[in-house]
Protein backbone atom coordinates (compact mmCIF):
# COMPACT_ATOMS: atom_id res chain seq x y z
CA UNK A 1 102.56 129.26 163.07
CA UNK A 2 99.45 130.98 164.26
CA UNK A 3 96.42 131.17 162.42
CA UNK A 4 96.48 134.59 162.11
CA UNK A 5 99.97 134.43 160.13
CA UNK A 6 99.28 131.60 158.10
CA UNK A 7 99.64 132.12 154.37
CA UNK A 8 96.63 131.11 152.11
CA UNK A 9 96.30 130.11 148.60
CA UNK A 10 92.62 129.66 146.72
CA UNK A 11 91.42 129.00 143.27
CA UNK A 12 90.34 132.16 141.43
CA UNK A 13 86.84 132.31 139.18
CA UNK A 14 88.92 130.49 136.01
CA UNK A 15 90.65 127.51 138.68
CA UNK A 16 93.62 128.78 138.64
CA UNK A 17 96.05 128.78 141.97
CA UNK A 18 95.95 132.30 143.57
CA UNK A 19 98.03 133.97 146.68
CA UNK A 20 99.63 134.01 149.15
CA UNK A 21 97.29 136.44 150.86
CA UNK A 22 97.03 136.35 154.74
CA UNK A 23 93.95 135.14 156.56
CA UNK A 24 92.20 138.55 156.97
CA UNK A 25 92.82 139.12 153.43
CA UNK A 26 90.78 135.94 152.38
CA UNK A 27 87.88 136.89 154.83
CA UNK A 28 87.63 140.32 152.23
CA UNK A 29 87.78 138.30 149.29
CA UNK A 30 84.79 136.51 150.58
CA UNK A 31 82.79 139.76 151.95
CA UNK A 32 83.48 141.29 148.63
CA UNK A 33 82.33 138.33 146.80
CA UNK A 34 85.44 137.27 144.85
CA UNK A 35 85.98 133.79 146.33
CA UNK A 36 82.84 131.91 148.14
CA UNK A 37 81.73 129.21 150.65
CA UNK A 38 82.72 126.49 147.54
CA UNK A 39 85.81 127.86 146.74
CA UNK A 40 88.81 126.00 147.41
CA UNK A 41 91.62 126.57 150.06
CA UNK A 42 94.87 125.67 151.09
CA UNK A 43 97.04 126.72 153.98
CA UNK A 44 100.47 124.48 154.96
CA UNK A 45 99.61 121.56 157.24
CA UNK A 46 96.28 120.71 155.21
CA UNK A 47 95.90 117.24 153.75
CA UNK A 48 94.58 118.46 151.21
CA UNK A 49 92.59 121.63 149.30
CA UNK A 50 88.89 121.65 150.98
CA UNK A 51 86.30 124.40 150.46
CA UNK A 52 86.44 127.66 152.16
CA UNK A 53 83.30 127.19 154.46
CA UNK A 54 84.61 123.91 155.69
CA UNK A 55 88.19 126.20 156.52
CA UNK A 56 87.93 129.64 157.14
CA UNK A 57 84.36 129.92 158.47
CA UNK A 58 85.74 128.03 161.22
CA UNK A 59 88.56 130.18 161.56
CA UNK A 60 86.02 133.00 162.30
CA UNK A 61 84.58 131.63 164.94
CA UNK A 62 88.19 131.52 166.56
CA UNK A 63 88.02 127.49 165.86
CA UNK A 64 91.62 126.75 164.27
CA UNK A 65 91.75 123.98 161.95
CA UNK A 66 94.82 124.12 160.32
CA UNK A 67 97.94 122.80 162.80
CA UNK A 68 101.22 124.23 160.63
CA UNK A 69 104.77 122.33 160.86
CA UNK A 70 107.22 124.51 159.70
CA UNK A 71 109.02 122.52 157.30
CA UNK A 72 105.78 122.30 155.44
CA UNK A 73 105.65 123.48 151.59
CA UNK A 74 103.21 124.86 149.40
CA UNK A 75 104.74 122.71 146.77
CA UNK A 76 103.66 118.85 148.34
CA UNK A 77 100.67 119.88 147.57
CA UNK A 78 98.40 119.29 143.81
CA UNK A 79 96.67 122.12 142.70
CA UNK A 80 93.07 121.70 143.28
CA UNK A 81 90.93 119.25 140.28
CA UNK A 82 90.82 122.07 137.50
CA UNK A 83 93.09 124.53 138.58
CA UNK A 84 95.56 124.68 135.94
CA UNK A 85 99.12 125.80 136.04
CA UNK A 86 99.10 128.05 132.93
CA UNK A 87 102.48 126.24 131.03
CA UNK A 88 101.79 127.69 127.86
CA UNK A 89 100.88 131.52 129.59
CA UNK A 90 104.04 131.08 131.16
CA UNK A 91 106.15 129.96 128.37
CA UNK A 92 105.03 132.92 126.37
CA UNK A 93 106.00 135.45 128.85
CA UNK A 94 109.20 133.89 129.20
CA UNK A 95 109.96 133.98 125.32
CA UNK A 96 108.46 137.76 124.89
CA UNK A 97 110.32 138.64 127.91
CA UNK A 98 113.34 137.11 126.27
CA UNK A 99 113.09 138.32 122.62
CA UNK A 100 112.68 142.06 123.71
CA UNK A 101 114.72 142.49 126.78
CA UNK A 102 117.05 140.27 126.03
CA UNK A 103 117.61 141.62 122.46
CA UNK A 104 117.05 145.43 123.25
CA UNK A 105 120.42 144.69 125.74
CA UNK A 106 122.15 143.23 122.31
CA UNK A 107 121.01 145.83 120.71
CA UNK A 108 122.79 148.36 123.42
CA UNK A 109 125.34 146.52 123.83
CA UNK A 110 126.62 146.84 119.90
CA UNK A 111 125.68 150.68 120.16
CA UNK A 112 128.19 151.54 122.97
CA UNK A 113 130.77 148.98 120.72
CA UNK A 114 130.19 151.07 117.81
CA UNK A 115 130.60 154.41 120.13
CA UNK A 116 133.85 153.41 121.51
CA UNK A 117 135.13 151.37 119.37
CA UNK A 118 133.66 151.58 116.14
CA UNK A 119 136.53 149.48 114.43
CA UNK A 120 135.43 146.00 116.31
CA UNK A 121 131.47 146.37 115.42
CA UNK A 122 131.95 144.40 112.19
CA UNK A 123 134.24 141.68 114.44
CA UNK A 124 131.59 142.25 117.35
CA UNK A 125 128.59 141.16 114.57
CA UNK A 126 130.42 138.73 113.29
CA UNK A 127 131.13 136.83 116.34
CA UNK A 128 127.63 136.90 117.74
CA UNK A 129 125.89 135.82 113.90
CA UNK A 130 126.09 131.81 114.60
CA UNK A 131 122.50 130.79 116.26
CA UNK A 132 124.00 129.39 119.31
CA UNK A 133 126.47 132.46 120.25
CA UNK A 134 123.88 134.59 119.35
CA UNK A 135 121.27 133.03 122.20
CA UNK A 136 123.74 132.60 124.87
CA UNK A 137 124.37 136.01 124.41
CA UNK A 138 121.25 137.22 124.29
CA UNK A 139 120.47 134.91 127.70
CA UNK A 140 123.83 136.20 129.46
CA UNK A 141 122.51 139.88 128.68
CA UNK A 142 118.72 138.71 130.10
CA UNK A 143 119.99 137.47 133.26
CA UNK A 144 120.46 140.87 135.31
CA UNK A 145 117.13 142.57 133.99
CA UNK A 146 115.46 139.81 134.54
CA UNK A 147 116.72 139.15 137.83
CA UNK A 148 116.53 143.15 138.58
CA UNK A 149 112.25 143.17 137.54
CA UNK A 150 111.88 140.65 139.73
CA UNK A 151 113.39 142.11 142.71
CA UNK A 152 111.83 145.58 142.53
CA UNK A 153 108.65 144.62 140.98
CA UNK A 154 108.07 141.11 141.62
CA UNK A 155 107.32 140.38 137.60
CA UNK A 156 109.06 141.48 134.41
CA UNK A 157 107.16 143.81 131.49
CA UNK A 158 105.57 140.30 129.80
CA UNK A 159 104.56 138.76 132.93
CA UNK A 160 102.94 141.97 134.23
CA UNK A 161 101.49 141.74 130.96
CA UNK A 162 100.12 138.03 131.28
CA UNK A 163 99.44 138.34 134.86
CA UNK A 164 102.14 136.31 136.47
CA UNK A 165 104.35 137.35 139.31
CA UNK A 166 106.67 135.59 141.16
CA UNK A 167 106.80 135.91 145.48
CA UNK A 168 108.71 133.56 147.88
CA UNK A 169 106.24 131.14 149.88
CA UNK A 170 105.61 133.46 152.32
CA UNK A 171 104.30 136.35 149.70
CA UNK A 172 107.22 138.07 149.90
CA UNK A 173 109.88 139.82 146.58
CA UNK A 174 112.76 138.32 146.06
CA UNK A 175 116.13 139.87 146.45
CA UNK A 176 118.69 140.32 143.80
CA UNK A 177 120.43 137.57 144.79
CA UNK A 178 117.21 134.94 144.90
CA UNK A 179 115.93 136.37 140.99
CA UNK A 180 119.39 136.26 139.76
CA UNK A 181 119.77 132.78 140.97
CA UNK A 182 115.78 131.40 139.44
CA UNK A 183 116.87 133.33 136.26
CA UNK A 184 120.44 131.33 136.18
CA UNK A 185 118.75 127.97 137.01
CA UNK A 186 115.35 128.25 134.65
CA UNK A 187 118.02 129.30 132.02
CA UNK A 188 120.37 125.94 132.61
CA UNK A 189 117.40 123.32 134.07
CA UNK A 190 114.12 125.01 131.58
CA UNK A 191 115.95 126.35 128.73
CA UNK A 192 118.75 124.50 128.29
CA UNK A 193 121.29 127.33 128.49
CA UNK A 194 119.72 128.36 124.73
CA UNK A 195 121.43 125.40 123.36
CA UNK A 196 119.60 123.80 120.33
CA UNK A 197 118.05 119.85 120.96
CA UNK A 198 118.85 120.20 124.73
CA UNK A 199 116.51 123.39 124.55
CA UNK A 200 113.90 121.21 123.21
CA UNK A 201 114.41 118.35 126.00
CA UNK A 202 114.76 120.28 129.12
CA UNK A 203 111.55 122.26 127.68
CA UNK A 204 109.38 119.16 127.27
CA UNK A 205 110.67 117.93 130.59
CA UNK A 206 109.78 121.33 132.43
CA UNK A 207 106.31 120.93 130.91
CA UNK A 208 105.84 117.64 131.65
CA UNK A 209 106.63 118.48 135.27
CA UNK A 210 104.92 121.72 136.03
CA UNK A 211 101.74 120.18 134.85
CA UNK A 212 102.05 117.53 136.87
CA UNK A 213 102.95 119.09 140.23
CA UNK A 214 102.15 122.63 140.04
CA UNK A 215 105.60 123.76 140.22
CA UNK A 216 108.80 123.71 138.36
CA UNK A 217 112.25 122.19 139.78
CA UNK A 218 114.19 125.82 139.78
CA UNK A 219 110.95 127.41 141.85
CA UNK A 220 110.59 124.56 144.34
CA UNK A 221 114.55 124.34 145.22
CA UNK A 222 114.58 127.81 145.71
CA UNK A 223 110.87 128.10 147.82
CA UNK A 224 109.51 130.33 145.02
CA UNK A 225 105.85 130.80 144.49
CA UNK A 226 104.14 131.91 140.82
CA UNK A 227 101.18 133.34 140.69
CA UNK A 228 98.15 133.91 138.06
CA UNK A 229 96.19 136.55 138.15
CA UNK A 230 92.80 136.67 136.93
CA UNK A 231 92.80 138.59 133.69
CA UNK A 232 90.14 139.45 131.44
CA UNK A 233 89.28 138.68 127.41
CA UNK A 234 90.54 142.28 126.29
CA UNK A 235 94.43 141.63 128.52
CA UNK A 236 94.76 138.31 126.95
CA UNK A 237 94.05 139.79 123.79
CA UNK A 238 96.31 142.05 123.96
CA UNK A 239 98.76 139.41 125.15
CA UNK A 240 98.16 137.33 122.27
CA UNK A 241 98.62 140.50 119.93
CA UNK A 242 101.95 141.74 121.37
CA UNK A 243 103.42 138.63 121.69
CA UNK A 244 102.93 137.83 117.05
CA UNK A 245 104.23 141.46 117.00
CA UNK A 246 107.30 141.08 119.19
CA UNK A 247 107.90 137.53 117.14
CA UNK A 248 107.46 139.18 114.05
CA UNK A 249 109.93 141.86 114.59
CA UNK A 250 112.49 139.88 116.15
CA UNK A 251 112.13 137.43 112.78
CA UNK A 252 112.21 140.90 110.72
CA UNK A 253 115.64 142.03 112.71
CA UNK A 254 116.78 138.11 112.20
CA UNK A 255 116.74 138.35 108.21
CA UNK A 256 118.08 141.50 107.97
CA UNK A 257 121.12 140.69 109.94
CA UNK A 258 121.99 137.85 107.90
C-alpha cells in the first residue's frame, strides 16, 4: 500500500483515537491547526504510535516511512498513553439507542396487532410482560434499525448524538449485511442476548476488554473501526440530559404496563 492510500488514525485534543482519514486529509488537520507536530499517529505497519513530525513531515518531503503489509490491523495496535476508548460513552449510546428504538418498534409492533387483530392484543401483552421475553423482543425488533442506521448513516440517532460512528478499517460504511451481523454478535458476545446474570458477565467482560485493547471482540472479527468524535461541554450535556429522560420514560411506560 502506497503512502498516498494509507489510512491514518491520530489522537484528537481530549486523547481520544480519531479516523481513518487519508494522508492528505491529516496534512489539513495540521495546516488548520487541529492536530500538531506532538500529536500522535498511527498508520498499519508502525511499531508503534509516534508523533506527527517524526511521521508525516517526512511524508512531505516524499520520504516514506511507513512500509504497509497487508494483513496488518488497526486493532494489534494500543491506543496511544491517554487516549481512552470511551466504554461508558459507548455503553450509553448503546442502551439509549436500545430503550427508544428498540421500544418505539414494540410499541408499533402492538399498534398494527391491535389494527388487525385487535382480539390477540391482550394475548400479544401478555406474552411479552415477563422481563426476559420482553428484552429479547425488544433486541429482535432493534436488530434491523440498528443494522439499517448503520449502513446508510454510519451511526444510529444516540451515537450521532454522543459522537460515535462506526466505519470498516479502511473508513468505509458498512453494508446491510456487515451492521446486521455487529448488531447480532454485540447482542449475543456484549449483551448477552438480553438475558439476566449472563447480561451482567458478558458486559463486565466486554469492558474489561475494550479498555484493555481498544477494541471489542464483535468489531475486531468483523474489521470494524469506532470512532469518537470530539464533542463539546453543551453536546455532552445534552447527552447526559436525554439519556435520564429516555430512562425515565421507559421506567414510566415499565410501571404502567404492569
Amino acid at each position: 500500500m502506497s503512502e498516498e492510500a494509507a489510512i491514518w488514525y491520530y489522537a484528537d485534543r481530549n486523547g481520544s483515537q480519531a479516523g481513518p482519514v487519508t494522508v492528505e486529509q491529516m496534512f489539513s488537520l495540521h495546516d488548520s491547526g487541529e492536530i500538531g507536530d506532538e500529536t500522535l499517529v498511527w498508520s498499519a505497519g508502525m511499531a508503534d504510535w509516534s508523533p506527527y513530525r517524526t511521521m508525516l513531515n517526512a511524508s512531505r518531503t516524499g520520504v516514506s516511512l511507513v512500509d504497509t503489509p497487508d494483513e496488518e490491523s488497526v486493532f494489534s495496535r494500543p491506543l496511544p498513553t491517554g487516549a481512552l476508548s470511551h466504554p461508558w460513552r459507548r455503553y450509553f449510546a448503546k442502551s439509549l439507542d436500545i430503550s427508544t428504538s428498540g421500544f418505539l418498534g414494540v410499541f408499533v409492533i402492538f399498534i398494527v396487532i391491535a389494527i388487525v387483530a385487535p382480539d390477540s392484543v391482550d394475548m400479544a401483552v401478555k406474552a411479552t410482560s415477563t422481563p426476559l421475553v420482553g428484552s429479547i423482543l425488544v433486541l429482535l425488533v432493534w436488530f434491523p434499525i440498528e443494522a439499517f442506521c448503520l449502513a446508510a448513516f454510519g451511526s444510529t440517532p444516540a451515537r450521532w448524538l454522543f459522537k460515535i460512528r462506526v466505519r470498516t478499517v479502511d473508513g468505509r460504511r458498512l453494508d446491510f449485511r456487515q451492521a446486521f451481523g455487529r448488531t447480532i454478535r454485540m447482542s449475543l458476545q456484549g449483551l448477552g442476548a438480553g438475558i439476566p446474570l449472563i447480561s451482567l458477565v458478558c458486559s463486565i467482560v466486554s469492558y474489561q476488554r475494550l479498555t484493555r485493547t481498544g477494541t471489542t471482540a464483535w468489531d475486531e472479527s468483523q474489521g470494524l473501526v469506532v470512532t469518537h468524535g470530539e464533542w463539546s461541554g453543551a453536546r455532552a450535556a445534552v447527552a447526559t440530559i436525554v439519556t435520564i429522560v429516555a430512562l425515565i420514560v421507559m421506567s414510566v411506560l415499565a410501571l404502567v404496563g404492569e
